[in-house]
Protein backbone atom coordinates (compact mmCIF):
# COMPACT_ATOMS: atom_id res chain seq x y z
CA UNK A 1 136.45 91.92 108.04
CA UNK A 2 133.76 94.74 107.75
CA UNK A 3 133.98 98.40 107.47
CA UNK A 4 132.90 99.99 110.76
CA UNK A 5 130.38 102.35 111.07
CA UNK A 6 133.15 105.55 111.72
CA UNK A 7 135.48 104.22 108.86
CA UNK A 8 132.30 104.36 106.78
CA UNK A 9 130.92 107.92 107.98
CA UNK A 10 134.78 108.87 107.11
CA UNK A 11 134.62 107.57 103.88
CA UNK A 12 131.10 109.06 103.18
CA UNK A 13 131.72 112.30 104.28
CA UNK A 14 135.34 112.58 101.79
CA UNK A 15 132.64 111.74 99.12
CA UNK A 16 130.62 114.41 100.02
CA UNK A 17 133.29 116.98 100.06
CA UNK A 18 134.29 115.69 96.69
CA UNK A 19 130.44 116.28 95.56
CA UNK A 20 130.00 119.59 96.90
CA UNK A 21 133.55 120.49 95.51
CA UNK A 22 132.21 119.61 92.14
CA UNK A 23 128.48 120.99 92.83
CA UNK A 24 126.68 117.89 91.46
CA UNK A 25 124.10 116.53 93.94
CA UNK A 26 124.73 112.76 94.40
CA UNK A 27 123.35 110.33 96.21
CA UNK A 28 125.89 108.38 97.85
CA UNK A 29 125.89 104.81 99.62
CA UNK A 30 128.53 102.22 101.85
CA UNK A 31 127.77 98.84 102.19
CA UNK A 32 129.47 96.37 104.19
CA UNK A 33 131.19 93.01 102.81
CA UNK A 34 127.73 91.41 103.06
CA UNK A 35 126.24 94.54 100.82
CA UNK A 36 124.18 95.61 103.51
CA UNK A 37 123.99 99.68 103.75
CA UNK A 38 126.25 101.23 106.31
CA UNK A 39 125.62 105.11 105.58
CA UNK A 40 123.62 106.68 103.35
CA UNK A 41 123.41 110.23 102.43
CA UNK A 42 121.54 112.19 99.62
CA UNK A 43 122.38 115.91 98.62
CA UNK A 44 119.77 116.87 97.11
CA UNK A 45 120.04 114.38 94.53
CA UNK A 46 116.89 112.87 92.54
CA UNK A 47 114.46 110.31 94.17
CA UNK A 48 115.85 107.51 91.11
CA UNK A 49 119.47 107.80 92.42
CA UNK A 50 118.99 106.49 95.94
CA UNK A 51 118.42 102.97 94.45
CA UNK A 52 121.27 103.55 91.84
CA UNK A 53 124.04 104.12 94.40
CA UNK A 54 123.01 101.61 96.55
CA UNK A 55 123.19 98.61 93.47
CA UNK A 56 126.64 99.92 92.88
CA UNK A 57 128.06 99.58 96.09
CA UNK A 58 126.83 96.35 96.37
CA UNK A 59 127.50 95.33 92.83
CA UNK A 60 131.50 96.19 93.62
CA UNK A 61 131.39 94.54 97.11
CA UNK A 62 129.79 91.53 95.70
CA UNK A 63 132.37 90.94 92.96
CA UNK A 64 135.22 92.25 94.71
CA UNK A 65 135.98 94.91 91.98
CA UNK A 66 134.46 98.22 90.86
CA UNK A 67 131.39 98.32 89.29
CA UNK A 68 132.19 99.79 85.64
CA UNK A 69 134.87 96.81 85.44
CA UNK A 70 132.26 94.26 85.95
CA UNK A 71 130.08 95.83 83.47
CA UNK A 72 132.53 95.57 81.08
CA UNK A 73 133.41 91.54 81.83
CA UNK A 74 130.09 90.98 81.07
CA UNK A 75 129.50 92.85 77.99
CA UNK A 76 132.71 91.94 77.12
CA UNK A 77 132.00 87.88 77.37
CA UNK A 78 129.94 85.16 76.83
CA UNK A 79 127.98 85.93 80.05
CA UNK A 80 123.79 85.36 80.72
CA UNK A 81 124.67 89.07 82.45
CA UNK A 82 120.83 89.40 82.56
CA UNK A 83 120.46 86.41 85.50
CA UNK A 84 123.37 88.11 86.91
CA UNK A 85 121.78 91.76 87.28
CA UNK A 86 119.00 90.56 88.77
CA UNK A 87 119.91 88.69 91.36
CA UNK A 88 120.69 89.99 94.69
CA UNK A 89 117.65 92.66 94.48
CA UNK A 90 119.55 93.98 91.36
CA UNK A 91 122.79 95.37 90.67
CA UNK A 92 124.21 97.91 88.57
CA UNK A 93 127.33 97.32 86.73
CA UNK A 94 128.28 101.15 85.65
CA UNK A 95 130.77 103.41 86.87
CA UNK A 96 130.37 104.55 90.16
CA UNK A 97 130.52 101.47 92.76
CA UNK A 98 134.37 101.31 94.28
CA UNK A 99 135.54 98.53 96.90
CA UNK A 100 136.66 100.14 99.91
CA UNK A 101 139.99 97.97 101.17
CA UNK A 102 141.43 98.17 104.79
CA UNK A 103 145.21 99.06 105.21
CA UNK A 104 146.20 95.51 104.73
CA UNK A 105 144.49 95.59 101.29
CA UNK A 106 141.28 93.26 102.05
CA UNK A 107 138.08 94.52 100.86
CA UNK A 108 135.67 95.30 104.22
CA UNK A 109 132.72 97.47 102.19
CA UNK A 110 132.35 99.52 99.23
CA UNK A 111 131.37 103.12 98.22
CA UNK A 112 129.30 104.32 95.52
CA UNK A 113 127.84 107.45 93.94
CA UNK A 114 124.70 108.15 91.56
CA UNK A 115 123.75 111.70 90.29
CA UNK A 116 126.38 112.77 88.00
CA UNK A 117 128.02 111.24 84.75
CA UNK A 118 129.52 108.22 85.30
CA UNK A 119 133.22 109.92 85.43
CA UNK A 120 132.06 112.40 88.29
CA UNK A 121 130.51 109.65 89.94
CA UNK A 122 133.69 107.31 89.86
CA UNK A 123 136.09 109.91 91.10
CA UNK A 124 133.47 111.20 94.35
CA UNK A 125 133.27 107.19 95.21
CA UNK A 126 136.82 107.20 94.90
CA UNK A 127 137.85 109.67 96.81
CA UNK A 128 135.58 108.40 100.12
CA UNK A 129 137.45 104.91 99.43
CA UNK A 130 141.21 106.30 98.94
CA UNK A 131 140.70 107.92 102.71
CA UNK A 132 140.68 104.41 103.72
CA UNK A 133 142.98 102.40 102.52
């Protein structure tokens, strides 16, 4: 299963209430199971974050968790992380990247944000995932 386009626009735009709740300009990104970008939108974040929410997403999609907790297995073990990060175009394993799961509780996408501390950015991806699932 994939995310659809709408359930992806729906989860996108929650994330960019949660943003513009919080006034931090983010740039946010949903990616499908295959990590392949869905919607995209960028409030007036910085040119650097565009990349940085789009490696998150597909960081969490790719490893079927969030992104801070796979940044922690591999800091955390005995793990050539640096062959890891690089692969796939690059990925980012800090917090901001959340898996986006369907009603039945399979992962079909993921949800990330980049612009604000890692905290801020975990709870806006969040909260476009929770409308979800």
């Amino acid at each position: 299963m994939n995310i659809t386009y709408n359930e992806a626009t729906k989860a996108l735009q929650a994330s960019i209430e949660k943003a513009k709740a919080l006034n931090i300009p983010v740039s946010l990104a949903v990616v499908d199971t295959g990590g392949h970008l869905v919607a995209f939108a960028r409030l007036d974040s910085v040119y650097g974050v565009i990349d940085f929410a789009i490696k998150k997403a597909r960081t969490a999609v790719m490893f079927g968790i969030d992104s801070d907790i796979i940044g922690t297995i591999i800091s955390g073990a005995d793990v050539h992380g640096y062959g890891m990060l690089n692969s796939n175009e690059g990925l980012l394993t800090i917090a901001g990247g959340v898996v986006i799961r369907n009603q039945e509780g399979n992962i079909i996408g993921a949800i990330a944000s980049s612009g604000g501390t890692t905290d801020q950015d975990k709870e806006i991806a969040g909260t476009g995932a929770s409308v979800i699932s």
